[in-house]
N, C-alpha and C. Protein backbone atom coordinates (compact mmCIF):
# COMPACT_ATOMS: atom_id res chain seq x y z
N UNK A 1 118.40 89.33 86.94
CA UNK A 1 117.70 90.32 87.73
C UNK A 1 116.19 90.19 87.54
N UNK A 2 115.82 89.85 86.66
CA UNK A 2 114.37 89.46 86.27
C UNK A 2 113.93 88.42 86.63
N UNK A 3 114.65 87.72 87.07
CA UNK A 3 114.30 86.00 87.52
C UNK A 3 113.86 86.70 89.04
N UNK A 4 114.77 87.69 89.59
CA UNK A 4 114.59 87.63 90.89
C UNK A 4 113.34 88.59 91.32
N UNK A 5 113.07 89.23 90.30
CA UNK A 5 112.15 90.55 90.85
C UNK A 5 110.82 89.50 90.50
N UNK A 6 110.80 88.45 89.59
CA UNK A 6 109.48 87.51 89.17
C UNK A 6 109.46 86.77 90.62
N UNK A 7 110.64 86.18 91.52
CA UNK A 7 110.70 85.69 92.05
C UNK A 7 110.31 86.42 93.48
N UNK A 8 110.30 87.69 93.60
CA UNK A 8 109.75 88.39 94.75
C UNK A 8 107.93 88.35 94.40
N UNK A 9 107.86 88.71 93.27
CA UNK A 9 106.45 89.37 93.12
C UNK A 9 105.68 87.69 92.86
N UNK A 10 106.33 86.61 92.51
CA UNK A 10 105.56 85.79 93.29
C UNK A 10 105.36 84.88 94.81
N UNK A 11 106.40 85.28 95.34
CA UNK A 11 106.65 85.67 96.60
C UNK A 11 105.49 86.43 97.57
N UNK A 12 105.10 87.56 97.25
CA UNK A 12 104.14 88.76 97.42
C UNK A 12 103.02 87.83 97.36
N UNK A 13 102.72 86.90 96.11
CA UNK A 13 101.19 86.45 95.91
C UNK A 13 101.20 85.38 97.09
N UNK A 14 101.78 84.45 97.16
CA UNK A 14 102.12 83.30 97.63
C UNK A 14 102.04 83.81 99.25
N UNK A 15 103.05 84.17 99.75
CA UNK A 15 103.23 85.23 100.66
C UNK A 15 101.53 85.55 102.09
N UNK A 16 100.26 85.94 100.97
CA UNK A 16 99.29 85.89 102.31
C UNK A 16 98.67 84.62 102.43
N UNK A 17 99.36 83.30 102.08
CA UNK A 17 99.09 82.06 102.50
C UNK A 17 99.65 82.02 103.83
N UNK A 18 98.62 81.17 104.55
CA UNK A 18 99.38 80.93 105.92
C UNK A 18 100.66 79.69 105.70
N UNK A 19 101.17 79.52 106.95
CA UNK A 19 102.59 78.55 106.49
C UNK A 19 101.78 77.05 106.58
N UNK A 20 102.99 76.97 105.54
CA UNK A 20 102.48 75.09 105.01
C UNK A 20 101.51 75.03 104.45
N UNK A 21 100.94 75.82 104.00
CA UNK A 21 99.51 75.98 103.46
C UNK A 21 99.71 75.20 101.91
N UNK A 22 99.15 74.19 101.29
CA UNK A 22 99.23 73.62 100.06
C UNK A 22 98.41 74.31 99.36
N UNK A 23 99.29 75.16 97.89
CA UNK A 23 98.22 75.72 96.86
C UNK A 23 98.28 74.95 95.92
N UNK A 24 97.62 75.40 94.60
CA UNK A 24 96.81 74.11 93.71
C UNK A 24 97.01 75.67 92.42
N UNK A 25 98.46 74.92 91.63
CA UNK A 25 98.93 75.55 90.73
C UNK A 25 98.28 75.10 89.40
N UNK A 26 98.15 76.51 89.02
CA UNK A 26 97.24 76.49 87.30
C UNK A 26 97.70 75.05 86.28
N UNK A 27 98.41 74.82 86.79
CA UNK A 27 99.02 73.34 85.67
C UNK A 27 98.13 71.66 86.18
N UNK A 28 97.43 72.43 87.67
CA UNK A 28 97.01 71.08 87.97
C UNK A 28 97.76 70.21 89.39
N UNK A 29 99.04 70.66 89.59
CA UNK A 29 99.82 70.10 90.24
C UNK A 29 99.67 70.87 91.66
N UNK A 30 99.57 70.15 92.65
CA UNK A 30 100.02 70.61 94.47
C UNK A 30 101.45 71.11 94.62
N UNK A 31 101.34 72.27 95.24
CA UNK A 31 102.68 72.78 95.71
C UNK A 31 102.78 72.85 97.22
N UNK A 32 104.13 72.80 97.92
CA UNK A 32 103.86 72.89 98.95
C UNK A 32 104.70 74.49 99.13
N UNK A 33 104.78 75.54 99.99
CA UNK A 33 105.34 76.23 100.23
C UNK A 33 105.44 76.31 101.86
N UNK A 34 106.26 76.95 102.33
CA UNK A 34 106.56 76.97 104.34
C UNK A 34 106.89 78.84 104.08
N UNK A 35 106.16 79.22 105.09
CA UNK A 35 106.66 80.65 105.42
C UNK A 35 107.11 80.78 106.45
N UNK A 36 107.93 81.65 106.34
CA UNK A 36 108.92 81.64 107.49
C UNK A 36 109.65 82.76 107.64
N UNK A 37 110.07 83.17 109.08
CA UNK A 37 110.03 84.99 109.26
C UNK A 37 111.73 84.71 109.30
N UNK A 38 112.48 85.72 108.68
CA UNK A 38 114.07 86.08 108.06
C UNK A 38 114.30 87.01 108.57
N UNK A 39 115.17 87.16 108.95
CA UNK A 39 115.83 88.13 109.50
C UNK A 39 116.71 88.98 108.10
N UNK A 40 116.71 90.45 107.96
CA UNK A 40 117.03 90.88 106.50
C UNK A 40 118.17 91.62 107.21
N UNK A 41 119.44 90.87 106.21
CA UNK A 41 120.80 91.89 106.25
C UNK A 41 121.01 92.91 105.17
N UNK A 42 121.56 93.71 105.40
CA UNK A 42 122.20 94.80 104.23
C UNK A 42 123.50 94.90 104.39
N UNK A 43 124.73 94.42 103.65
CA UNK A 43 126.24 94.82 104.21
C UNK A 43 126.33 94.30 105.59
N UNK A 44 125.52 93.22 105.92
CA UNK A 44 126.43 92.86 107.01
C UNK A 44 125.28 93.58 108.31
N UNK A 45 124.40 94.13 108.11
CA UNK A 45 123.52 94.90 109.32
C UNK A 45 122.80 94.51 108.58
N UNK A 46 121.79 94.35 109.91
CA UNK A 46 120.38 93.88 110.12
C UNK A 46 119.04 94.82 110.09
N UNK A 47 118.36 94.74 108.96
CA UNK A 47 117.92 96.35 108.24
C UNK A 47 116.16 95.63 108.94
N UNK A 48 115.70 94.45 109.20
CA UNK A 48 114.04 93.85 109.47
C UNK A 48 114.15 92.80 109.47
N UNK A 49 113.25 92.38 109.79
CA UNK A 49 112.35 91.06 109.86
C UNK A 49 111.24 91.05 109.40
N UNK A 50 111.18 89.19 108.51
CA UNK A 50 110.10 89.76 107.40
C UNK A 50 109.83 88.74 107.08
N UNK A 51 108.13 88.24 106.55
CA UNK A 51 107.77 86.84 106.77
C UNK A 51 108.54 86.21 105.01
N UNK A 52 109.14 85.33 105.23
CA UNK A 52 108.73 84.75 103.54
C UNK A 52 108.84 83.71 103.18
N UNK A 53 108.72 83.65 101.95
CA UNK A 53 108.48 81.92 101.76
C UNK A 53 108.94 81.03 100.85
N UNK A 54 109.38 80.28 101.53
CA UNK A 54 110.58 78.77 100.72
C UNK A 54 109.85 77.88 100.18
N UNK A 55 110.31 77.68 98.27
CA UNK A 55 109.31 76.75 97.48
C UNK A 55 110.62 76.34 96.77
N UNK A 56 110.74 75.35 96.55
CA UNK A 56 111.80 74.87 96.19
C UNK A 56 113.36 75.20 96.12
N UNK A 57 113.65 75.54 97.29
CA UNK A 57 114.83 76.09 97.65
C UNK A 57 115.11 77.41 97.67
N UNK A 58 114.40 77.67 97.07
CA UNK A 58 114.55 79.38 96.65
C UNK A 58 113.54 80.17 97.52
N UNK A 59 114.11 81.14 98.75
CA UNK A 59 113.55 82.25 99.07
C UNK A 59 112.91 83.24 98.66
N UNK A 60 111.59 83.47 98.88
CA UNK A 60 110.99 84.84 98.70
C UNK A 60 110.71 86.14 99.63
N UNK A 61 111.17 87.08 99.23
CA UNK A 61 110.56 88.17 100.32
C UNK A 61 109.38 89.12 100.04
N UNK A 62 109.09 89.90 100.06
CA UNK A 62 108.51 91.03 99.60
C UNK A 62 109.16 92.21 98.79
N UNK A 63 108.89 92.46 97.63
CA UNK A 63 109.79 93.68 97.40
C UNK A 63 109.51 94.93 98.20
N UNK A 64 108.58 95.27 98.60
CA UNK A 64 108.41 96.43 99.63
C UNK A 64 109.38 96.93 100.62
N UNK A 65 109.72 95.36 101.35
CA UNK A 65 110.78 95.23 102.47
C UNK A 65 112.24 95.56 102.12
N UNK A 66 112.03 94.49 100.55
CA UNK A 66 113.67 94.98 100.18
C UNK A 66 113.72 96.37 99.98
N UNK A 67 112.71 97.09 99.26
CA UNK A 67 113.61 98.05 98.55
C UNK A 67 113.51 98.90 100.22
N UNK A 68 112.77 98.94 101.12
CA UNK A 68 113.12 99.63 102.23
C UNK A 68 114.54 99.19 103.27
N UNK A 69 114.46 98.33 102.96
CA UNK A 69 115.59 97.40 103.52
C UNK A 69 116.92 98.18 102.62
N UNK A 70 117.15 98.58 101.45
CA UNK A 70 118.07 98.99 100.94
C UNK A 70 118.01 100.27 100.44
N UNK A 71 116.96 100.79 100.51
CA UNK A 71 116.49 102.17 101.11
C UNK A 71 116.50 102.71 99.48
N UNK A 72 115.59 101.80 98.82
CA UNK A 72 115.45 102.54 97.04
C UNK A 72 113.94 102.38 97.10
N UNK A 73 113.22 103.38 95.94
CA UNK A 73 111.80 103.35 95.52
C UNK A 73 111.48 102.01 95.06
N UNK A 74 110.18 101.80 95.48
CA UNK A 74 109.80 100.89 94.32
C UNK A 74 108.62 100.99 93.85
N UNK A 75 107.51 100.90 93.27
CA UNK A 75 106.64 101.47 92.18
C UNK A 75 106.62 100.33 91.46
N UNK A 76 104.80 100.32 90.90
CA UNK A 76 104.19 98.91 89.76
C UNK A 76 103.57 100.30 88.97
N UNK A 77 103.97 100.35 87.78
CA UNK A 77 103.84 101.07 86.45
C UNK A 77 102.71 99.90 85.19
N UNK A 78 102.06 99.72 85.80
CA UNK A 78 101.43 99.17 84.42
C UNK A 78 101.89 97.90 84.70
N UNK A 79 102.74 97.07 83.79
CA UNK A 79 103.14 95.43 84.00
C UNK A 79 104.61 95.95 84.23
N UNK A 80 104.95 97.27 84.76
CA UNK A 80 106.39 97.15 85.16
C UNK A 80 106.46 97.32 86.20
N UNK A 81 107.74 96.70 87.02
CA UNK A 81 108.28 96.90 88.37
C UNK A 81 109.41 97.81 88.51
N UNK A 82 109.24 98.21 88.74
CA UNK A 82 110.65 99.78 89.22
C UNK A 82 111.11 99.61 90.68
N UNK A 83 112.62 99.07 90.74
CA UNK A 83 112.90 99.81 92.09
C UNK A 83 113.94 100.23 92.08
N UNK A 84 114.65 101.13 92.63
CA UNK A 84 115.66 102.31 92.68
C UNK A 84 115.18 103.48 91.75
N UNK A 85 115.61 103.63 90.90
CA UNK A 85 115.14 104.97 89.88
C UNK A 85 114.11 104.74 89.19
N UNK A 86 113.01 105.45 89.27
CA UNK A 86 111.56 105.59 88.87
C UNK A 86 111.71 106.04 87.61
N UNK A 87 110.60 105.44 86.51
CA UNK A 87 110.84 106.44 85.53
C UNK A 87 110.15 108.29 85.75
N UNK A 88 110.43 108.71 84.66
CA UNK A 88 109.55 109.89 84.92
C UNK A 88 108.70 109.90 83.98
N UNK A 89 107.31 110.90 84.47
CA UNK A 89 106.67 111.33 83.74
C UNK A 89 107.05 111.95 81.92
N UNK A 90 106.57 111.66 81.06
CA UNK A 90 107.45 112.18 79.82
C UNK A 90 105.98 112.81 79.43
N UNK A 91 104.53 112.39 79.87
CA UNK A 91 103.27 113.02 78.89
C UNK A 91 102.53 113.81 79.87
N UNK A 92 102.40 114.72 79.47
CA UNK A 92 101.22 115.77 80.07
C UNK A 92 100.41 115.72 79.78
N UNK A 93 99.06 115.91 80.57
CA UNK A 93 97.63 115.70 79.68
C UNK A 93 97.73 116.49 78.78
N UNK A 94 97.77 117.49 78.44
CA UNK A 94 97.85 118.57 77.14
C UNK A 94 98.54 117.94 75.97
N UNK A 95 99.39 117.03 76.30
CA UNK A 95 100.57 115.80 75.06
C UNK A 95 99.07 114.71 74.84
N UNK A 96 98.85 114.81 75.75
CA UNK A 96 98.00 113.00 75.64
C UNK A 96 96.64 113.20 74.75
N UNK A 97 96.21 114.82 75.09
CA UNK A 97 94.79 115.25 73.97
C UNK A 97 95.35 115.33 73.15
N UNK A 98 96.61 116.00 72.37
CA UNK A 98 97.36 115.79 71.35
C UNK A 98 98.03 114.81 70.55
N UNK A 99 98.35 113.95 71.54
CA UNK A 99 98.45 112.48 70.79
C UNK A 99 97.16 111.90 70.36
N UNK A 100 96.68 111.57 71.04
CA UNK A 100 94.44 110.96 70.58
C UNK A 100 94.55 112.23 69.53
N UNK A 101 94.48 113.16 69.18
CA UNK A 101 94.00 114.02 68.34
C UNK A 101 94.96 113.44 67.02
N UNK A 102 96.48 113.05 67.12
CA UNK A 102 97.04 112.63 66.06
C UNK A 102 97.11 111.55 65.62
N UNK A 103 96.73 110.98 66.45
CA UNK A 103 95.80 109.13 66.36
C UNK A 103 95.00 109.44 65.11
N UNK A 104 93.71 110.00 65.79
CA UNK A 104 92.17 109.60 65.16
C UNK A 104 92.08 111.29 63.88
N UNK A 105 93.13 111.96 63.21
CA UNK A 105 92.66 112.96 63.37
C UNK A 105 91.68 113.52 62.16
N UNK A 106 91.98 112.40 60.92
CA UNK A 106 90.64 112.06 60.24
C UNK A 106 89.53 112.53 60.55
N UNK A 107 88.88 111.30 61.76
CA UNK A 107 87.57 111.51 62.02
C UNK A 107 87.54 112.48 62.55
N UNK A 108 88.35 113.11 63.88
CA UNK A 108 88.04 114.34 64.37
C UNK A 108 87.94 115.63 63.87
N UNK A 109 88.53 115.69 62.21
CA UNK A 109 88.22 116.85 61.68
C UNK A 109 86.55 116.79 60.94
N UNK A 110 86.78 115.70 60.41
CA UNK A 110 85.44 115.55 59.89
C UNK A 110 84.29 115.51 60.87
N UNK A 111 84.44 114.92 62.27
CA UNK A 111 83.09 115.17 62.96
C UNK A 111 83.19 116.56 63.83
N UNK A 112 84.68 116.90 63.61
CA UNK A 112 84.54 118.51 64.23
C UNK A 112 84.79 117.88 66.44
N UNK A 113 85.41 116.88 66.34
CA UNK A 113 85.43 116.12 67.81
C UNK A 113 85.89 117.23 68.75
N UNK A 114 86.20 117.18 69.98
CA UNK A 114 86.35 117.89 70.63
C UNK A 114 86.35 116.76 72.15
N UNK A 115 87.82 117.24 72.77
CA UNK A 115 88.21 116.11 73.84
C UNK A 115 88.54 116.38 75.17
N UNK A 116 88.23 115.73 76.03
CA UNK A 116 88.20 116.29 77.15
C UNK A 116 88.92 115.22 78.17
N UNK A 117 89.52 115.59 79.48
CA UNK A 117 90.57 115.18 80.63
C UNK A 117 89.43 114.33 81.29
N UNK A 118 89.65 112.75 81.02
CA UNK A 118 88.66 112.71 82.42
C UNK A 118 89.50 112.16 83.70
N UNK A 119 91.14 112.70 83.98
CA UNK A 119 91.47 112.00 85.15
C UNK A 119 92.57 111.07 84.35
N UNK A 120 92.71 110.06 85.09
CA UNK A 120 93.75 109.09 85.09
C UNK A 120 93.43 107.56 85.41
N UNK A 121 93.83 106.83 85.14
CA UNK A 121 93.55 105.25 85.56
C UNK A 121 94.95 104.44 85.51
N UNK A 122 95.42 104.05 86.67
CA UNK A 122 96.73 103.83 87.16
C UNK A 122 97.71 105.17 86.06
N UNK A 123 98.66 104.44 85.42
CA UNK A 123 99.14 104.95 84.58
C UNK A 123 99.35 105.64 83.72
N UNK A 124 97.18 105.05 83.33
CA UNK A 124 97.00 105.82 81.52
C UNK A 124 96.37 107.15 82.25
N UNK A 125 96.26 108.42 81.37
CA UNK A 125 95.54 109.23 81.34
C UNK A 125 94.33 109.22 80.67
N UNK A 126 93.16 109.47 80.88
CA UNK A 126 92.08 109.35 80.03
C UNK A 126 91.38 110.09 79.39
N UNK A 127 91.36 110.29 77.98
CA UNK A 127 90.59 110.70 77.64
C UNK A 127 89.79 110.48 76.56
N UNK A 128 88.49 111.47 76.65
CA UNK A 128 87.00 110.97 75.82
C UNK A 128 87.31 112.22 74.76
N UNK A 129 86.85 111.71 73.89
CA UNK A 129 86.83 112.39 72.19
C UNK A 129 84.82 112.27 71.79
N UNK A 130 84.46 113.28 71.74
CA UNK A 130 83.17 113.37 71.56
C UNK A 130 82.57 114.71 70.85
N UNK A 131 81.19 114.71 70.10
CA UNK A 131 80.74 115.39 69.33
C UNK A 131 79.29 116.39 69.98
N UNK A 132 79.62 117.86 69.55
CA UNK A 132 79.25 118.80 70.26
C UNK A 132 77.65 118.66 69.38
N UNK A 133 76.46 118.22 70.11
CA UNK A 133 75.21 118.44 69.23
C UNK A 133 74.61 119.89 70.11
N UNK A 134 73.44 119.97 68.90
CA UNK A 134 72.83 120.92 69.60
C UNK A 134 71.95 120.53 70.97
N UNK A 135 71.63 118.94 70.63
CA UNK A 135 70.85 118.98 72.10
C UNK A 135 71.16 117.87 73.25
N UNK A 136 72.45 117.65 72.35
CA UNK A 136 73.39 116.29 73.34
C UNK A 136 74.66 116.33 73.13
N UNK A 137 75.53 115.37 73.70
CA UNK A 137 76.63 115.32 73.80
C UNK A 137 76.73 113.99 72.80
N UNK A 138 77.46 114.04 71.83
CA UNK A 138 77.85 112.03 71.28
C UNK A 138 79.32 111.83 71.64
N UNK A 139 79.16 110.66 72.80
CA UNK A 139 80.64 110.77 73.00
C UNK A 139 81.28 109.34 71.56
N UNK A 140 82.29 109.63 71.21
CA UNK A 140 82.82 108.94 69.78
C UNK A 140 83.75 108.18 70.38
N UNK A 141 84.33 108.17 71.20
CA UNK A 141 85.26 107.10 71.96
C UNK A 141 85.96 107.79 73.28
N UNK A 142 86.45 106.79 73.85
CA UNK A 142 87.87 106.59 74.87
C UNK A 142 88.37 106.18 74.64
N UNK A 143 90.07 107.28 75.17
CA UNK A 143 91.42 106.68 74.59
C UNK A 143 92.27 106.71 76.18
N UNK A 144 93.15 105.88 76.12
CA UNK A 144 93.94 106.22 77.33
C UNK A 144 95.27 106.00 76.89
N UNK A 145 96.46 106.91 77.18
CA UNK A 145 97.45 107.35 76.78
C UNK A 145 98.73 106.93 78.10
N UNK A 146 99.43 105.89 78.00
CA UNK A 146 100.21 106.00 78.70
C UNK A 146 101.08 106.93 79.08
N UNK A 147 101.34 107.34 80.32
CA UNK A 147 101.92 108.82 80.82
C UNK A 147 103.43 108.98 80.68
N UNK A 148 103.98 107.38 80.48
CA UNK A 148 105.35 106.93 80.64
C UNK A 148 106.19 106.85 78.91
N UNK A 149 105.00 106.23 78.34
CA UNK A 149 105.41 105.79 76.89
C UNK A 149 105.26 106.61 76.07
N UNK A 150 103.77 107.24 75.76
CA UNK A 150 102.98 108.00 74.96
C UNK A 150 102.28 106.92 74.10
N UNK A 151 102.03 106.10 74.20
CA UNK A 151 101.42 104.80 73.33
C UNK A 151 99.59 105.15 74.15
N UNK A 152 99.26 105.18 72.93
CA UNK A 152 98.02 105.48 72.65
C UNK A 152 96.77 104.25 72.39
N UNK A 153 95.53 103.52 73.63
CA UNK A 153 95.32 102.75 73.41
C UNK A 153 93.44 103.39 73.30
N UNK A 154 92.92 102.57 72.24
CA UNK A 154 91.06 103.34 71.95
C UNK A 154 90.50 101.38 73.10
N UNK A 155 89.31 102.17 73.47
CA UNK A 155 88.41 101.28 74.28
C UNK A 155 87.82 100.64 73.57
N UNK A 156 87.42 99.12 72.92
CA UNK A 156 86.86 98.94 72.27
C UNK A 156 85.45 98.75 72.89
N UNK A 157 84.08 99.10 72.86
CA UNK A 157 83.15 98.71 73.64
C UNK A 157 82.12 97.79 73.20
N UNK A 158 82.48 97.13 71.84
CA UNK A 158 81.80 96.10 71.34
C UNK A 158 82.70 94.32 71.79
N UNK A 159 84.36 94.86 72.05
CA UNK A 159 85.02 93.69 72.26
C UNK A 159 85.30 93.83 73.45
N UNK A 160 84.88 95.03 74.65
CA UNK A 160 85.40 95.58 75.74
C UNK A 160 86.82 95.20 76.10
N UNK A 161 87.71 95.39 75.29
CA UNK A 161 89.03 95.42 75.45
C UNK A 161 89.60 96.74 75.07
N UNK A 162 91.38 97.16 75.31
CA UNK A 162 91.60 98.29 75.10
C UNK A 162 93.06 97.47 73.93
N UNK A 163 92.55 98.28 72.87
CA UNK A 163 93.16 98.31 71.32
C UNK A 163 94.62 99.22 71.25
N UNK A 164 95.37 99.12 71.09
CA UNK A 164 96.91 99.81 70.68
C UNK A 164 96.60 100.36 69.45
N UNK A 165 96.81 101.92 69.56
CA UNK A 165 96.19 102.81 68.21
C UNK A 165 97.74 102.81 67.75
């Protein structure tokens, strides 16, 4: 099942090439691919038509089409693909200041931190952990909290990457 959902979603990339179009794969090597419009069955009925594209024998479609074609959700979660049953939400922002607070909570007692919602970014929820001055704000970091997992990641802004707390 994983072969095939890798096999749609590179399908999808491949896919806004025009047909016959030769791409020039990360290894160095020419590929050829042909796109070509399919007619999509479900049980035997004819649910669309839909462009896709043949690379070494193996068909690609779009997952969009399928999962409408078979009439399930589908959803990109971070590096996951979901189609039929979605996960659910398991973190509330009110969980996610509470998790960052049980992360870091050392420093935040000692600098007295204080954290705030800024929104969301795909998946993660975001939030900033920062110190109340009298004549400024010091913000002490960003954390973003997956909404799905509860896995807790700090921004690093010296390596600008995001760190797994």
């Amino acid at each position: 099942m994983k072969d095939k959902l890798k096999g749609l979603l590179i399908g999808l990339t491949i896919g806004s090439m025009l047909t016959g179009v030769t791409a020039f794969a990360a290894s160095g090597t020419n590929i050829k691919a042909a796109m070509q419009k399919v007619n999509l069955f479900v049980d035997g009925k004819k649910q669309t038509t839909t462009n896709a594209i043949t690379y070494n024998n193996t068909t690609y479609v779009p997952v969009r089409t399928m999962s409408k074609a078979l009439n399930k959700d589908v959803s990109l979660k971070g590096d996951n693909l979901y189609v039929g049953k979605q996960p659910a939400i398991k973190i509330t922002q009110d969980k996610a200041v509470n998790l960052v607070y049980s992360k870091i909570k050392k420093d935040a007692d000692k600098y007295k931190l204080h954290f705030m919602e800024e929104g969301t970014e795909g998946s993660r929820y975001v939030i900033r952990a920062y110190e109340d001055m009298p004549t400024h704000i010091a913000t002490y970091g960003w954390y973003y909290v997956d909404m799905y997992t509860g896995i807790v990641y700090e921004w690093d802004l010296v390596k600008d990457e995001m760190i797994k707390l």
